[in-house]
Protein backbone atom coordinates (compact mmCIF):
# COMPACT_ATOMS: atom_id res chain seq x y z
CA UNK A 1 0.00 0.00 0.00
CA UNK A 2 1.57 3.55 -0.46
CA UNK A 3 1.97 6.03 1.67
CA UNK A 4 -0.79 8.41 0.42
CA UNK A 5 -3.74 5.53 0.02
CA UNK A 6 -2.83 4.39 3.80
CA UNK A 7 -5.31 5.56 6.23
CA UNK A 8 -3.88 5.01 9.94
CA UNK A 9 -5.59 5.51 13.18
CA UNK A 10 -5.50 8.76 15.05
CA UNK A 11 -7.08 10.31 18.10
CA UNK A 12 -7.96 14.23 18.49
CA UNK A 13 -5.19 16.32 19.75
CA UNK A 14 -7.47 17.68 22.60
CA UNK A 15 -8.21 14.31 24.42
CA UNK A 16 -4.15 14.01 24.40
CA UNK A 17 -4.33 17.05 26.52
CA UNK A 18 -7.52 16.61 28.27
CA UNK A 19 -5.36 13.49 29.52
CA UNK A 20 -2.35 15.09 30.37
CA UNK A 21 -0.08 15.24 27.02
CA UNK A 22 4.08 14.51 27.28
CA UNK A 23 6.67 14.47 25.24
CA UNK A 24 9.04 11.78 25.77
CA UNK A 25 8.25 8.21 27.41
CA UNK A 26 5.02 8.11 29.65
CA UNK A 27 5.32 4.92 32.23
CA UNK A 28 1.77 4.64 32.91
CA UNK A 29 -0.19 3.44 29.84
CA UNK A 30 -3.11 2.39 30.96
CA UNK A 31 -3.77 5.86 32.09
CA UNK A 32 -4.38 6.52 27.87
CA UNK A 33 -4.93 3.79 26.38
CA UNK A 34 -8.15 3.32 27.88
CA UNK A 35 -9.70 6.69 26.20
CA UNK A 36 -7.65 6.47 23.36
CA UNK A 37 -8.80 3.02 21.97
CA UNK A 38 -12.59 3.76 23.50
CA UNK A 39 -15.25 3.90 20.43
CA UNK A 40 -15.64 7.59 19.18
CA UNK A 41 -11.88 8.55 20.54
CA UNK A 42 -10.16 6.96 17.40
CA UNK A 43 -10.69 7.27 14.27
CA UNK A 44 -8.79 6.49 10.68
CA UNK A 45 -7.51 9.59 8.52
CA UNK A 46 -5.18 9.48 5.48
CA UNK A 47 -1.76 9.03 6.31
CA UNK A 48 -0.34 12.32 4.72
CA UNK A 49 -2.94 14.25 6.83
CA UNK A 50 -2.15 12.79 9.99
CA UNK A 51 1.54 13.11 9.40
CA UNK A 52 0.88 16.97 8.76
CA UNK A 53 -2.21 18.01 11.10
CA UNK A 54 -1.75 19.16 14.81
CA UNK A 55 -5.26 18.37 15.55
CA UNK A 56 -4.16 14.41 15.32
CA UNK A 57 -2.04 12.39 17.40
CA UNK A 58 -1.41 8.91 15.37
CA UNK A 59 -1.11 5.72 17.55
CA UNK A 60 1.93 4.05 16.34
CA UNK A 61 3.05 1.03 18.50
CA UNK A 62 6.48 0.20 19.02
CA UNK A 63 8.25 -2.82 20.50
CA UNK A 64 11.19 -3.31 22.17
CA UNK A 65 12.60 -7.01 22.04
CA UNK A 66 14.48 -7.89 25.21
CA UNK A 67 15.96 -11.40 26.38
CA UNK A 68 18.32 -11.79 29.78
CA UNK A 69 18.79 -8.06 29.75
CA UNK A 70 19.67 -7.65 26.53
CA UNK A 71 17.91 -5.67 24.17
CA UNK A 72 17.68 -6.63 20.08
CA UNK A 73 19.17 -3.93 17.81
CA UNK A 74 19.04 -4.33 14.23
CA UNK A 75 20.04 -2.04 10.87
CA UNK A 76 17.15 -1.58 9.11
CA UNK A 77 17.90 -2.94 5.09
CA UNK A 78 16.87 -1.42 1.67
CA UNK A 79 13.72 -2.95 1.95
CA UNK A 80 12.40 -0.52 4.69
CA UNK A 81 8.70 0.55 4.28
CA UNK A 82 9.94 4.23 4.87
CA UNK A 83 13.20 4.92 2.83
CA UNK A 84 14.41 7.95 5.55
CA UNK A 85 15.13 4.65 7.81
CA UNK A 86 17.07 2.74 5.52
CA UNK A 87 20.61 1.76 7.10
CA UNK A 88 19.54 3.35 10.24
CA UNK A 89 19.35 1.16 13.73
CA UNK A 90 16.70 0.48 15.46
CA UNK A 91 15.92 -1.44 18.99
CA UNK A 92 12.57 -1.54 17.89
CA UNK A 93 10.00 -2.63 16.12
CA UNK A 94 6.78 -0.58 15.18
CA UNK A 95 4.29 0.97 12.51
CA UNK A 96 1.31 2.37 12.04
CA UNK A 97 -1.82 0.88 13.10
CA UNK A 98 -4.14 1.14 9.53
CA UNK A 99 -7.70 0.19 8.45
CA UNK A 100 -5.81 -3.48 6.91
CA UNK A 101 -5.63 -4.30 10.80
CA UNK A 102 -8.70 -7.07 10.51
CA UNK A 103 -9.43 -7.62 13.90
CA UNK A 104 -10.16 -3.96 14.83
CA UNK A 105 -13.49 -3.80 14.65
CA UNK A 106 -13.49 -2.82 18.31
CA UNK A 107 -10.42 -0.55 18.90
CA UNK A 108 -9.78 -1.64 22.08
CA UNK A 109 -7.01 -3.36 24.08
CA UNK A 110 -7.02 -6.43 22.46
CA UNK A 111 -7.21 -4.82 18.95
CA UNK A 112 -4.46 -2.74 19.96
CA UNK A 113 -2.30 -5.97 20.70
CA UNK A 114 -3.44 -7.25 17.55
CA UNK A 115 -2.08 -4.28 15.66
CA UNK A 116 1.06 -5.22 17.69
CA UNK A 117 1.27 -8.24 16.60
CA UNK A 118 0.96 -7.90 13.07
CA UNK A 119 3.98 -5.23 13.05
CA UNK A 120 6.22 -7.92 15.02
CA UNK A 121 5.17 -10.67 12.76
CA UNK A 122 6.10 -8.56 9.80
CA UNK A 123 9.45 -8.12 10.99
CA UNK A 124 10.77 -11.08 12.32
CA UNK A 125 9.51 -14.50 13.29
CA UNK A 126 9.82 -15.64 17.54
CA UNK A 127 9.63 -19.29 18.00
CA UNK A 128 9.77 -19.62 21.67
CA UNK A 129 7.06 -18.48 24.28
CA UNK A 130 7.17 -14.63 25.60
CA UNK A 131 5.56 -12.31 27.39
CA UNK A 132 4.27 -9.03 25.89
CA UNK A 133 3.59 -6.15 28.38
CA UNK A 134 2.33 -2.63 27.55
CA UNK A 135 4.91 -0.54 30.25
CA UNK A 136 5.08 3.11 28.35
CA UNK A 137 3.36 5.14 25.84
């Protein structure tokens, strides 16, 4: 899908702040995640708009692989969705979360880990049991 024909979800600006907006790393997720995935708080807009309006905040998940302490890093390859990334590292995975998402018919928790998910699974394959925990927005 390109860029311009991808719609990805957003919330309004003014529930960020109704909420309490930051900039930065926010250790209590719950706190938005709740409102922001509630029916009538999200909502998809094209990409290119959300990229440029102030009245949107996108949700864009992003997932940090970590094993005994360590954390995975990786250089992102040619074949990076967005080419600004290209041979740039990264110790984490994430992407928009866009109307292709089948399981978010309800936008809540669960859809959000669905949305997870998906970018994970698109980036590399896990094979062992884990444990996936939502600690920062």
């Amino acid at each position: 899908m390109s860029y311009s024909a991808e719609n990805v979800l957003v919330i309004r600006r003014s529930l960020f702040d109704q909420l309490g907006s930051f900039q930065g790393l926010n250790f209590e997720p719950h706190k938005y995640l709740g409102p922001f995935l509630s029916r009538g708080n999200n909502f998809f807009v094209p990409r290119p708009e959300a990229e440029i309006n102030p009245a949107f905040k996108q949700i864009i998940p992003y997932v940090l692989v970590a094993f005994e302490g360590k954390l995975v890093y990786y250089v992102r390859g040619k074949k990076a969705g967005e080419q600004r990334l290209v041979a740039k590292g990264s110790i984490g995975i994430g992407g928009h979360m866009n109307e292709t998402d089948e399981s978010l018919f309800a936008l809540d928790e669960q859809a959000y880990r669905v949305g997870v998910e998906r970018e994970v699974n698109e980036e590399i394959k896990i094979d062992s049991p884990f444990e996936g925990r939502i600690v920062a927005l």
